[in-house]
N, C-alpha and C. Protein backbone atom coordinates (compact mmCIF):
# COMPACT_ATOMS: atom_id res chain seq x y z
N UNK A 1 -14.54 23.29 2.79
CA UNK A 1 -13.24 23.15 2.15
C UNK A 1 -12.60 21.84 2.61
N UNK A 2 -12.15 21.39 1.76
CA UNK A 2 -11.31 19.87 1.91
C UNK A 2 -10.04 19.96 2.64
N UNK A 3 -9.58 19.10 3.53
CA UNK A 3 -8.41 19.23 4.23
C UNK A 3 -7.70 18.31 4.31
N UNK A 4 -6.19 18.48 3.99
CA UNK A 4 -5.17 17.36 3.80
C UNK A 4 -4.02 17.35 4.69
N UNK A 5 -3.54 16.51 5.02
CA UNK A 5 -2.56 16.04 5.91
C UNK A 5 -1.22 15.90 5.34
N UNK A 6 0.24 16.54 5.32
CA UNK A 6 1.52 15.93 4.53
C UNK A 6 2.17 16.48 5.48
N UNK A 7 2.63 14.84 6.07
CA UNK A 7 3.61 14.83 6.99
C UNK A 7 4.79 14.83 6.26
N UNK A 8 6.11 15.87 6.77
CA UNK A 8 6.97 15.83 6.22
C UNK A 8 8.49 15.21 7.18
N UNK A 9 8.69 14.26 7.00
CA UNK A 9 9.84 13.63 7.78
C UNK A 9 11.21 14.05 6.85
N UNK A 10 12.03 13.57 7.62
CA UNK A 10 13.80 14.43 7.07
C UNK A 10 14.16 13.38 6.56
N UNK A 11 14.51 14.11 5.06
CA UNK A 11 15.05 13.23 4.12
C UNK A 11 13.76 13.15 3.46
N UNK A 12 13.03 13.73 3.13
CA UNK A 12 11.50 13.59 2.18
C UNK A 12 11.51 14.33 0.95
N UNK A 13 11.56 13.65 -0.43
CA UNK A 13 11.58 14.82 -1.30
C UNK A 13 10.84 16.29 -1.56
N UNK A 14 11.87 16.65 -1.59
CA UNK A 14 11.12 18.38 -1.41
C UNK A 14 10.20 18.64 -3.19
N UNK A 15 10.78 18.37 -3.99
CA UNK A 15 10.05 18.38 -4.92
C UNK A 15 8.70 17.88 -5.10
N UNK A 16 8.49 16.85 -4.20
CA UNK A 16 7.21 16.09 -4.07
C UNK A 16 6.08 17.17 -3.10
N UNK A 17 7.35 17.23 -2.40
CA UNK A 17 6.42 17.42 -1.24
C UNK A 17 6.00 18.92 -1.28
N UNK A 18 6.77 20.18 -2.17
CA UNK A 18 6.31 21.19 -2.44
C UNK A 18 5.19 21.25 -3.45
N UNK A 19 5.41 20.69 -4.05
CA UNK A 19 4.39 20.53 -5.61
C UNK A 19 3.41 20.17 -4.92
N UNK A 20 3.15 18.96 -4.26
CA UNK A 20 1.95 18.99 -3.74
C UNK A 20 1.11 19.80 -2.85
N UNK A 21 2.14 20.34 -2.07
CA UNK A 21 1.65 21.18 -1.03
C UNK A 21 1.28 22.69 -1.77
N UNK A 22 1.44 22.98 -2.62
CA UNK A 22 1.68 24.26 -4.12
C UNK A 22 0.24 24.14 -4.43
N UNK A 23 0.07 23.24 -5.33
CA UNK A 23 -0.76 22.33 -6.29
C UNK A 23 -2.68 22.81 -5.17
N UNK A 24 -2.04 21.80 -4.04
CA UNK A 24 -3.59 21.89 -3.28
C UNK A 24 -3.97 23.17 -2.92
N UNK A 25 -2.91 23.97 -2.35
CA UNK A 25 -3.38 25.19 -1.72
C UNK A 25 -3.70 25.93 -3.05
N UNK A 26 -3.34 25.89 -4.40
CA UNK A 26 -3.85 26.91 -5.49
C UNK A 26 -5.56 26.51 -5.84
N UNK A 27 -5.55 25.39 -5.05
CA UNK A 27 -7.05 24.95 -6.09
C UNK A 27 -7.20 25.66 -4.22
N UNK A 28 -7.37 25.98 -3.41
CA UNK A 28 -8.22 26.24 -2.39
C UNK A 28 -8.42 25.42 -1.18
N UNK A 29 -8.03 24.27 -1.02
CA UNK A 29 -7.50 22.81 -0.15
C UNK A 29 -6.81 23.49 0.92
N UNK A 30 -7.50 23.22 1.70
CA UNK A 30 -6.27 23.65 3.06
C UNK A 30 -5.50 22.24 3.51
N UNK A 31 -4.32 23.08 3.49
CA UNK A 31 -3.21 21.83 3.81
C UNK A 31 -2.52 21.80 4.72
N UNK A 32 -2.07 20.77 5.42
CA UNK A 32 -1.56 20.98 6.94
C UNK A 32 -0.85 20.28 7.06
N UNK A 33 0.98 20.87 7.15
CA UNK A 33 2.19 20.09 6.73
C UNK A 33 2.54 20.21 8.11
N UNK A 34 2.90 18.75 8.05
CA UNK A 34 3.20 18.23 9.48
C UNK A 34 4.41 18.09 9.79
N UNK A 35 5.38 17.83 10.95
CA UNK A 35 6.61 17.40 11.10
C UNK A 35 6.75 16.12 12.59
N UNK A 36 7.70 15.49 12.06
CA UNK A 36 7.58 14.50 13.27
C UNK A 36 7.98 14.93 14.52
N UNK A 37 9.17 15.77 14.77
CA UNK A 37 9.04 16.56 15.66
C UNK A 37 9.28 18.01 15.50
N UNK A 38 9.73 18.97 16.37
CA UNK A 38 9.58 20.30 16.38
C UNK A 38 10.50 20.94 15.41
N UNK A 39 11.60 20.16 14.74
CA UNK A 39 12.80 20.12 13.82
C UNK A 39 12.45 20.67 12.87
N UNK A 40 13.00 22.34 12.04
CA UNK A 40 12.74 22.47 10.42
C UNK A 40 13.12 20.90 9.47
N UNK A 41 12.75 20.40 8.60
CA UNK A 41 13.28 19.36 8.19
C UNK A 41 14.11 19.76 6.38
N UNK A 42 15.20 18.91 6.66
CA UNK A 42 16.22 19.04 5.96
C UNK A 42 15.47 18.00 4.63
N UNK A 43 15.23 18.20 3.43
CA UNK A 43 14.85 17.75 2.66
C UNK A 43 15.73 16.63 1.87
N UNK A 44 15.59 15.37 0.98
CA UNK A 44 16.79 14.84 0.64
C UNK A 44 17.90 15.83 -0.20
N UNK A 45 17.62 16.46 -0.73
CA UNK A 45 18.52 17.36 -1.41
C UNK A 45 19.06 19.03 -0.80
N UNK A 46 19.02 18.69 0.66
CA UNK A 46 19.26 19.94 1.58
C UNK A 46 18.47 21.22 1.81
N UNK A 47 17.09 20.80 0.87
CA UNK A 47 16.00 22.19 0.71
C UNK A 47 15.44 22.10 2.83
N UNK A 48 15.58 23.08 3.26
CA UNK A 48 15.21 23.32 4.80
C UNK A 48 13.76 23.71 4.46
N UNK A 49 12.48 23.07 4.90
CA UNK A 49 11.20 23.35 5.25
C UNK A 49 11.01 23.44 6.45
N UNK A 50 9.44 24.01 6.81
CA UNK A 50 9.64 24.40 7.82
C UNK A 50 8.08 24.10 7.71
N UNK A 51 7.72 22.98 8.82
CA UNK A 51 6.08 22.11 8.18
C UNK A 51 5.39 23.50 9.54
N UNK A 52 4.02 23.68 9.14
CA UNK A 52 3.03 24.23 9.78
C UNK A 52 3.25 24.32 11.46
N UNK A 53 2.96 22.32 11.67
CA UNK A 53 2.68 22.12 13.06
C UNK A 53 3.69 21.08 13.48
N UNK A 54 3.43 20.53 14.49
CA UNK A 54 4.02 18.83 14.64
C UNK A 54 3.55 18.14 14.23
N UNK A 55 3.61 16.77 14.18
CA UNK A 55 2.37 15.68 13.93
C UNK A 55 1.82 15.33 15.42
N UNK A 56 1.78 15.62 16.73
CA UNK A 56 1.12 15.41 17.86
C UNK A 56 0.18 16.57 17.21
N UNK A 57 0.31 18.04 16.90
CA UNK A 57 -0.39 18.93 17.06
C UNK A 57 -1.73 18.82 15.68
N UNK A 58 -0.92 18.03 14.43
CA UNK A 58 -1.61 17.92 13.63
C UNK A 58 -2.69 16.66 13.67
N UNK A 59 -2.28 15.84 14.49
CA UNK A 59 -3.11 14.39 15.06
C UNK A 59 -4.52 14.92 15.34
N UNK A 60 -4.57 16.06 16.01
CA UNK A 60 -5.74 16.39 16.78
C UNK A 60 -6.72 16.82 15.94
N UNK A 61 -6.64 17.20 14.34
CA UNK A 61 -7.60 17.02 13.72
C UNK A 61 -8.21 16.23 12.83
N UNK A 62 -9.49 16.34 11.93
CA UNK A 62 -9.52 15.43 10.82
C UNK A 62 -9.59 15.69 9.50
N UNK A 63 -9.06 14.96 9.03
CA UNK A 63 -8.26 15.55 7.41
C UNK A 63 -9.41 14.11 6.46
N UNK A 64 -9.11 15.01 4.79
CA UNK A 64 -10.07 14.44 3.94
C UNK A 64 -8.78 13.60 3.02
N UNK A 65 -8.01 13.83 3.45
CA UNK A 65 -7.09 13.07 2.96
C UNK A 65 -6.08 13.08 3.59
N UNK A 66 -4.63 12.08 3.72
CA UNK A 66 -3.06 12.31 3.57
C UNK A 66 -2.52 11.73 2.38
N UNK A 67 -1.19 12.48 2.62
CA UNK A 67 -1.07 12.64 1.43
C UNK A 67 1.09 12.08 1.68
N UNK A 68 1.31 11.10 1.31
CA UNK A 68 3.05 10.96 1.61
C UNK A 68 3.86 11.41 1.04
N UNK A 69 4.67 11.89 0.92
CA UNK A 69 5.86 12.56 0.18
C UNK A 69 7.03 11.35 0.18
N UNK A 70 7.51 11.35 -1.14
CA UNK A 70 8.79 10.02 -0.77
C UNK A 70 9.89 10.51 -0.22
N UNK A 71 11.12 10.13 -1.47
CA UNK A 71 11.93 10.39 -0.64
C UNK A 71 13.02 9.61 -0.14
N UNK A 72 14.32 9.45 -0.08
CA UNK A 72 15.25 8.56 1.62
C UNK A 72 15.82 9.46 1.84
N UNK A 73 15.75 9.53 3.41
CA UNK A 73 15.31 8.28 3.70
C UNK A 73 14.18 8.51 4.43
N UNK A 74 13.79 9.70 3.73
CA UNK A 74 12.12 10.40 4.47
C UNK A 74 10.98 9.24 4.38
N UNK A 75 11.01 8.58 3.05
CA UNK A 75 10.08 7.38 3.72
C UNK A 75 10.36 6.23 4.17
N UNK A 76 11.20 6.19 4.73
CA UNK A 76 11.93 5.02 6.01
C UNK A 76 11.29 5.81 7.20
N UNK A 77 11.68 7.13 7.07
CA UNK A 77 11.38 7.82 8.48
C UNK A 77 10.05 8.07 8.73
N UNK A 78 9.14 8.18 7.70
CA UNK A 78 7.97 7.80 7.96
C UNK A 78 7.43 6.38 8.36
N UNK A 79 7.67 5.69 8.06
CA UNK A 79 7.31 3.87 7.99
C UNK A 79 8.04 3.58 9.55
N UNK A 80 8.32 4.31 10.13
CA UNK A 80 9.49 3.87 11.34
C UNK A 80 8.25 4.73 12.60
N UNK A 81 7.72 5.76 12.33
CA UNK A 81 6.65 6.11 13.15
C UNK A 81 5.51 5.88 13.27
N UNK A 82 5.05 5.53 14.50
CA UNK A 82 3.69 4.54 14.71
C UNK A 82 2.63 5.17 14.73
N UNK A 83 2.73 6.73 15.17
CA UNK A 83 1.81 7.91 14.95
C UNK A 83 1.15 8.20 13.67
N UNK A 84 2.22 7.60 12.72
CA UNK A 84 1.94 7.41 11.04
C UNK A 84 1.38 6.65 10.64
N UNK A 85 1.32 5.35 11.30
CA UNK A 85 0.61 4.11 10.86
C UNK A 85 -0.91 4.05 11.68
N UNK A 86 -0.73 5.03 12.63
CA UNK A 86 -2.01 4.94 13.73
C UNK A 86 -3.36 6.20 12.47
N UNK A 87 -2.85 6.85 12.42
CA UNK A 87 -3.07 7.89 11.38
C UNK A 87 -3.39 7.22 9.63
N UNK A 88 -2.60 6.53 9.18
CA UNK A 88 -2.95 5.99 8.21
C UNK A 88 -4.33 5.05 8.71
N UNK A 89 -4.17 3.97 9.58
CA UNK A 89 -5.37 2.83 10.22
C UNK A 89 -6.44 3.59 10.05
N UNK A 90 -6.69 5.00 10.66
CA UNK A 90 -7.69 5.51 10.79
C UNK A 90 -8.49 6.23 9.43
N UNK A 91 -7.39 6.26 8.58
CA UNK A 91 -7.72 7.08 7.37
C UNK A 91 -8.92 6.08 6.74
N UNK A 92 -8.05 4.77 6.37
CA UNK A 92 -8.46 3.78 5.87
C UNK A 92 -9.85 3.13 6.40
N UNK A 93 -10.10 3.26 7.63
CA UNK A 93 -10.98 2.43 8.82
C UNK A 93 -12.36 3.63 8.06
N UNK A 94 -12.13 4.71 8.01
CA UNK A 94 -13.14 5.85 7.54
C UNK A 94 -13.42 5.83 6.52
N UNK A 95 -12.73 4.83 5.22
CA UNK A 95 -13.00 5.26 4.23
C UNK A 95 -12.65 6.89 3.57
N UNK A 96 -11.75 7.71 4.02
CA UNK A 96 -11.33 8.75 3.76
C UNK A 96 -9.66 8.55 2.70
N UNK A 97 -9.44 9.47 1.94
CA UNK A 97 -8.27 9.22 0.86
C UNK A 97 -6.74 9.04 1.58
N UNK A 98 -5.79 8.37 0.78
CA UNK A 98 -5.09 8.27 1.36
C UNK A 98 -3.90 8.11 -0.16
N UNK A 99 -2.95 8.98 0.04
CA UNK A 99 -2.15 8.81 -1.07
C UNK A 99 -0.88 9.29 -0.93
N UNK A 100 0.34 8.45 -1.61
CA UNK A 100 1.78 8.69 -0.94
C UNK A 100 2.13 8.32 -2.67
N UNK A 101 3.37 8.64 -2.57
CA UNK A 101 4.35 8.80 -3.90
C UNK A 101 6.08 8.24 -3.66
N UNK A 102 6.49 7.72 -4.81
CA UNK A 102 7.52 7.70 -4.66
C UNK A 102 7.84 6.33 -3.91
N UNK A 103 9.00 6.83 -2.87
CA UNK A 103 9.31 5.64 -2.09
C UNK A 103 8.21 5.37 -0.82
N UNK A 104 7.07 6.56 -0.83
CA UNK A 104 6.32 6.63 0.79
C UNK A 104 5.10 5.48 0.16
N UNK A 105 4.57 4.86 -0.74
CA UNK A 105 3.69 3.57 -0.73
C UNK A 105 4.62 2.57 -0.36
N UNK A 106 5.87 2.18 0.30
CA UNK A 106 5.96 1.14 1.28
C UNK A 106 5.82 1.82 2.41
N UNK A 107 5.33 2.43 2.36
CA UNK A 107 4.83 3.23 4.20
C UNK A 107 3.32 2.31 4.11
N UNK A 108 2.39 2.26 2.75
CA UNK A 108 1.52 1.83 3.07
C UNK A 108 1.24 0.42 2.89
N UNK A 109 2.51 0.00 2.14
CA UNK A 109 2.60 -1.61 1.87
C UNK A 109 3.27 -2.21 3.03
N UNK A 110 4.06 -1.54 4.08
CA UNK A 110 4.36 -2.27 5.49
C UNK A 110 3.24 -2.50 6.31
N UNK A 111 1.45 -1.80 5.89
CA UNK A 111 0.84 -1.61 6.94
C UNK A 111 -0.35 -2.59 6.49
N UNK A 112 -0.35 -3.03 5.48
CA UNK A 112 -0.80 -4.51 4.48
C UNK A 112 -2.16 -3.67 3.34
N UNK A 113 -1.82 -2.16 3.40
CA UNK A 113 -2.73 -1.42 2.40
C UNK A 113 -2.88 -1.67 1.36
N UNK A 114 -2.08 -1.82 0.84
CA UNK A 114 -2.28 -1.92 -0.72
C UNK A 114 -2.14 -3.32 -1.32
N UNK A 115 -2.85 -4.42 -0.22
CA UNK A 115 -2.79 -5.90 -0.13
C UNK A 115 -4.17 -6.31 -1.12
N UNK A 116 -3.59 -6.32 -2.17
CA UNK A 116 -5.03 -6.52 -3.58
C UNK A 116 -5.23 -5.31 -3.46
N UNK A 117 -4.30 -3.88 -3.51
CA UNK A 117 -5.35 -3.02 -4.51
C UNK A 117 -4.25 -2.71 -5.62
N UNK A 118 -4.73 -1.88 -6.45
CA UNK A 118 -3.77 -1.23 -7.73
C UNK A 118 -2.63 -0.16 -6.96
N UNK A 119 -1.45 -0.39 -7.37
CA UNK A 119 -0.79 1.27 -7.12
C UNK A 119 0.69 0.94 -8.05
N UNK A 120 1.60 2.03 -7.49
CA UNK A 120 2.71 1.99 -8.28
C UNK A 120 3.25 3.12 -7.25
N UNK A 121 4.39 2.74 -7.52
CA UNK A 121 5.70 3.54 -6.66
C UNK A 121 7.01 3.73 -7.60
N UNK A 122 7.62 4.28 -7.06
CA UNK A 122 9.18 4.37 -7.71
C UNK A 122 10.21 2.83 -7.49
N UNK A 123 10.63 2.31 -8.90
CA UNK A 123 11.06 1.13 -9.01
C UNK A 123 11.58 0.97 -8.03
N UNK A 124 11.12 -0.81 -7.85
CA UNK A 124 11.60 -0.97 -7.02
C UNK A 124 11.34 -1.32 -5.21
N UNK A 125 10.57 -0.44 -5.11
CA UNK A 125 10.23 -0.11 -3.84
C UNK A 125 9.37 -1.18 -3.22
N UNK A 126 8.70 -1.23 -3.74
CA UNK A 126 7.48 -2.56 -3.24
C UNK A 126 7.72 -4.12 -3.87
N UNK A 127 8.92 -4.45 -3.77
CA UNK A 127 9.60 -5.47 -4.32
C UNK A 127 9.39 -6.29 -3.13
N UNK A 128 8.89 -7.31 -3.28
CA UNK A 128 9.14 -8.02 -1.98
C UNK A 128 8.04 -8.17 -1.22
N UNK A 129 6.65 -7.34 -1.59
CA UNK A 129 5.47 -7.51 -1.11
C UNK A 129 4.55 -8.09 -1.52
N UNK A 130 4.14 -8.88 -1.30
CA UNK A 130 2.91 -9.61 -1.97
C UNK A 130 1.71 -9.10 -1.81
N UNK A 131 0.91 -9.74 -2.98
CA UNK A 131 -1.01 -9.25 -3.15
C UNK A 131 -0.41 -7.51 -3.25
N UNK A 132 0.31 -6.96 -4.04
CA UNK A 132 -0.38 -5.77 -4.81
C UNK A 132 -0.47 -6.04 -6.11
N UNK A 133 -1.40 -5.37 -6.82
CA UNK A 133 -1.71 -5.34 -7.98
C UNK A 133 -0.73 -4.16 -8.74
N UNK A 134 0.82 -4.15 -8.80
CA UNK A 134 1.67 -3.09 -9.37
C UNK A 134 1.21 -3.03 -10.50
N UNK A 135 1.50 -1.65 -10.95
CA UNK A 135 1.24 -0.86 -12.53
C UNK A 135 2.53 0.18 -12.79
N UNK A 136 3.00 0.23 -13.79
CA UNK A 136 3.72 1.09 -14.29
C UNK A 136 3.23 2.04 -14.82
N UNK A 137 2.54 2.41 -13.95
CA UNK A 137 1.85 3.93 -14.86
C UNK A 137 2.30 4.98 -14.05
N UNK A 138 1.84 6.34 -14.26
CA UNK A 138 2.55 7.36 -13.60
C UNK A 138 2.19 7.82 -12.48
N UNK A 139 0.43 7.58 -12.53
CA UNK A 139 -0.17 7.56 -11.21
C UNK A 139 -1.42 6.68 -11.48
N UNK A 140 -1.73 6.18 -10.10
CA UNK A 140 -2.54 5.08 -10.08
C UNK A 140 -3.96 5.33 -9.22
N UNK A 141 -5.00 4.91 -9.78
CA UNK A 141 -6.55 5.71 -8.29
C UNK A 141 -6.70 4.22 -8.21
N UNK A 142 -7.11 3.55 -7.16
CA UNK A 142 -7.77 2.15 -6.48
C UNK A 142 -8.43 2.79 -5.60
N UNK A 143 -10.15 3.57 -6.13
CA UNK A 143 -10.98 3.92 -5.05
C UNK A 143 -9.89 5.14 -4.48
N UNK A 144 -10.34 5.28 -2.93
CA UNK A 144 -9.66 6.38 -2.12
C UNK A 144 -8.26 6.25 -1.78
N UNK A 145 -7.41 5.19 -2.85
CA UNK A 145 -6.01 5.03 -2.47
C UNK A 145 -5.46 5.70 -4.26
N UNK A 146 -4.37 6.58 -3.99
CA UNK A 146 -3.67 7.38 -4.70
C UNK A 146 -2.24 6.88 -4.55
N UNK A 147 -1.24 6.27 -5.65
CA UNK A 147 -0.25 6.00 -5.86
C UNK A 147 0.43 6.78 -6.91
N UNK A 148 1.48 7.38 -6.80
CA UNK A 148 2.12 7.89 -7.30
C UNK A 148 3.89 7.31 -7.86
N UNK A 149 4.65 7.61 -8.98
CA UNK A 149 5.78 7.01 -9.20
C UNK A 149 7.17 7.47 -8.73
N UNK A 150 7.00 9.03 -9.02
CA UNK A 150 8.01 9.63 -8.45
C UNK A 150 8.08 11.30 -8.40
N UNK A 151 9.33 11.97 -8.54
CA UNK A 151 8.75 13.17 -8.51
C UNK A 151 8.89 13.94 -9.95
N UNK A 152 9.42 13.09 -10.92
CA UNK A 152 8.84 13.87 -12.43
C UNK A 152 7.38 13.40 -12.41
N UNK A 153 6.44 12.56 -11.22
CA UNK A 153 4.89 12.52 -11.88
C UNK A 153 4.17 12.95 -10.86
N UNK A 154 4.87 14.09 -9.85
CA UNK A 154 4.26 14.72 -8.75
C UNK A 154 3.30 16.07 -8.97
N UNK A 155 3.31 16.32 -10.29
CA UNK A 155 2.27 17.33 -10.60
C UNK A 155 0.73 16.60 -11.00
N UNK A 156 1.11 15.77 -11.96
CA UNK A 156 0.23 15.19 -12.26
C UNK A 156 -0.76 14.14 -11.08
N UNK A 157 -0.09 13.85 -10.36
CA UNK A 157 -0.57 13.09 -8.93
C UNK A 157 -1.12 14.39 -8.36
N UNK A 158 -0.38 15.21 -8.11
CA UNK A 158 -1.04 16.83 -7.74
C UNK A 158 -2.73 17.29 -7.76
N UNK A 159 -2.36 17.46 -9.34
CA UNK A 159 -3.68 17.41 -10.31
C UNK A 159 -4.86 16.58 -9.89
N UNK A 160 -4.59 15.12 -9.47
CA UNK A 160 -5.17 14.21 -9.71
C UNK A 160 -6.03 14.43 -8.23
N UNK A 161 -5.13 14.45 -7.13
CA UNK A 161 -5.76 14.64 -5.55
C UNK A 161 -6.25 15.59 -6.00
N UNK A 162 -6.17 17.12 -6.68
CA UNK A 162 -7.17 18.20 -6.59
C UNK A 162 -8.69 17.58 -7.32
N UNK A 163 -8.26 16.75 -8.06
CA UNK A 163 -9.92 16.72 -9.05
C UNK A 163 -11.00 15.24 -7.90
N UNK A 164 -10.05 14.63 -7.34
CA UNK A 164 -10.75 13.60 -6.09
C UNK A 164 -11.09 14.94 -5.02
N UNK A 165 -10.66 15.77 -4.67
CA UNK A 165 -11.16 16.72 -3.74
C UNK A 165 -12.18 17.58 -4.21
N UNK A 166 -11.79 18.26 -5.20
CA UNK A 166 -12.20 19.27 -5.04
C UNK A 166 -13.04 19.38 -6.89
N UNK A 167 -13.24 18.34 -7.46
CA UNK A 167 -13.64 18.51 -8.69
C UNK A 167 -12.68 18.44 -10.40
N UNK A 168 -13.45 17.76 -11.38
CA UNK A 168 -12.72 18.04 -12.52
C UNK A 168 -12.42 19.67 -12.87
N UNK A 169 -13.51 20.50 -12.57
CA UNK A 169 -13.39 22.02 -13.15
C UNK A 169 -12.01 22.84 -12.26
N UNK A 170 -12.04 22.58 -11.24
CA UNK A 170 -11.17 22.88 -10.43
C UNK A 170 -9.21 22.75 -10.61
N UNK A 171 -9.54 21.28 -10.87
CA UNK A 171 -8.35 20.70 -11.51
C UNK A 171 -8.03 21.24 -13.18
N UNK A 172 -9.20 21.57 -13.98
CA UNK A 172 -8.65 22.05 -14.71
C UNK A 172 -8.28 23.59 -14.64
N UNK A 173 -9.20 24.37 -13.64
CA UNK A 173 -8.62 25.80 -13.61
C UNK A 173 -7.35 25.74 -13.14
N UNK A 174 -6.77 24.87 -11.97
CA UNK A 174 -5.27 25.25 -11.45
C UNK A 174 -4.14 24.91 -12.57
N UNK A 175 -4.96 23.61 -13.69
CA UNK A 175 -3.81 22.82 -14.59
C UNK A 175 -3.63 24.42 -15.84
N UNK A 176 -5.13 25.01 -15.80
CA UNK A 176 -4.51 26.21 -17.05
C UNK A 176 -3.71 26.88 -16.48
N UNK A 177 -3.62 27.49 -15.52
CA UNK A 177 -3.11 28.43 -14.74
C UNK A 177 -1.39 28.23 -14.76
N UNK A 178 -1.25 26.81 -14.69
CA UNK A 178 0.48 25.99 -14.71
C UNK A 178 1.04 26.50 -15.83
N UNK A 179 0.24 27.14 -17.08
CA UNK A 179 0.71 26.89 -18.80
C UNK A 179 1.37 25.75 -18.83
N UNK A 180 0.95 24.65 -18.43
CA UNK A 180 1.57 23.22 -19.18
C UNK A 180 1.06 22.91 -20.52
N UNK A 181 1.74 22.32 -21.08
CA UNK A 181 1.58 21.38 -22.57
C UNK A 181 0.73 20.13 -22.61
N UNK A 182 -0.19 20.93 -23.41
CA UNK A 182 -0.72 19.78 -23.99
C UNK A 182 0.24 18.25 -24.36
N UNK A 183 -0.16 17.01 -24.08
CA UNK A 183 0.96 16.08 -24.37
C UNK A 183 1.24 15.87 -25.89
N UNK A 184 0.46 16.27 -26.80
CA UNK A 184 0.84 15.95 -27.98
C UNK A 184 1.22 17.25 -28.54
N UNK A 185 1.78 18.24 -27.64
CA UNK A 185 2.63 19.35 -28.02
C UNK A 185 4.14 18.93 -27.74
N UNK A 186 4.24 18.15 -26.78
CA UNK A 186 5.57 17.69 -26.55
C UNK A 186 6.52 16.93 -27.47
C-alpha cells in the first residue's frame, strides 16, 4: 500500500487538506497527517483538525509521496520550517512524488523545485520566481511533481495523486463513487 505524508500547519486550508486526506484514504492510501507541533491546528477558516502525529514523529518514516495543503498563512508556516524543506530535499533526492496546492508550491519554489519544471498555483503566488514553467491549468504532473491551483481544483488534484499511486482503475472507482458530473453535463 502506498503512503503519503500531509503536513498540516495552522492556517492551512481545510478544504484542501480534507479532500485530500478523504480522497486517498477512500482509494486505500494510507495517509499520515502531520502537525508541526503537538497543537490541534486551527484551519484558515477556524475548522480545528487534529493531524495523526507530529512531524518529528512522522519524520521517522518513509512516505511514497507528500502532499502540501495551501492556505495563509499555513503555507508561510510551512515554508518557515526546515524539517519541511529537509523532508521535501529528501523526497526529491529519491525520486519519490511530491505535490502541494494552492499557496503551498512556494513552499517548493523557495527550495529552487520547480526551477524548469511545469506547475501552477493559486494566482499569484509564484510571482517573482524565476525558471518555472507556469500553466494555468487546474492541475499540473511534471514527472513526480504535482501542482495544484486551489481548493475548487482539490478534488481533481485528489483524483489525480490517487491514479499516480495507486492506478487509473482505482481513480476511477473512488471518482464513481463521488457521483460527480460528467463535464459536459455541467
Amino acid at each position: 500500500m502506498a503512503s503519503v505524508l500531509v503536513p498540516l500547519a495552522q492556517g492551512c486550508e481545510e478544504l484542501e487538506a480534507v479532500t485530500i486526506i478523504d480522497l486517498l484514504r477512500r482509494a486505500g492510501i494510507g495517509v499520515v497527517t502531520a502537525g508541526l507541533d503537538e497543537r490541534p491546528v486551527r484551519a484558515s477558516r477556524g475548522t480545528v483538525l487534529i493531524p495523526d502525529v507530529t512531524l518529528d514523529q512522522a519524520a521517522t518514516q518513509q512516505y511514497d509521496m507528500i502532499v502540501l495543503p495551501g492556505g495563509q498563512p499555513g503555507a508561510d508556516n510551512l515554508d518557515s520550517d526546515p524539517r519541511i524543506h529537509g523532508i521535501l530535499k529528501a523526497m526529491t533526492e529519491t525520486d519519490r512524488y511530491t505535490a502541494a496546492i494552492c499557496a503551498a508550491p512556494k513552499v517548493l519554489a523557495s527550495q529552487g523545485l520547480l526551477q524548469g519544471r511545469r506547475a501552477t498555483s493559486f494566482p499569484g503566488v509564484l510571482d517573482g520566481y524565476e525558471g518555472i514553467d507556469y500553466r494555468h491549468e487546474a492541475v499540473v504532473q511534471d514527472g513526480r511533481l504535482i501542482t495544484s491551483r486551489g481548493p475548487g481544483t482539490a478534488m481533481d488534484f485528489a483524483l489525480l495523486l490517487i491514479e499516480n499511486l495507486a492506478g487509473r482503475a482505482k481513480r476511477e472507482q473512488v471518482e464513481a463513487a463521488l457521483q460527480r458530473p460528467h463535464q459536459s453535463a455541467c
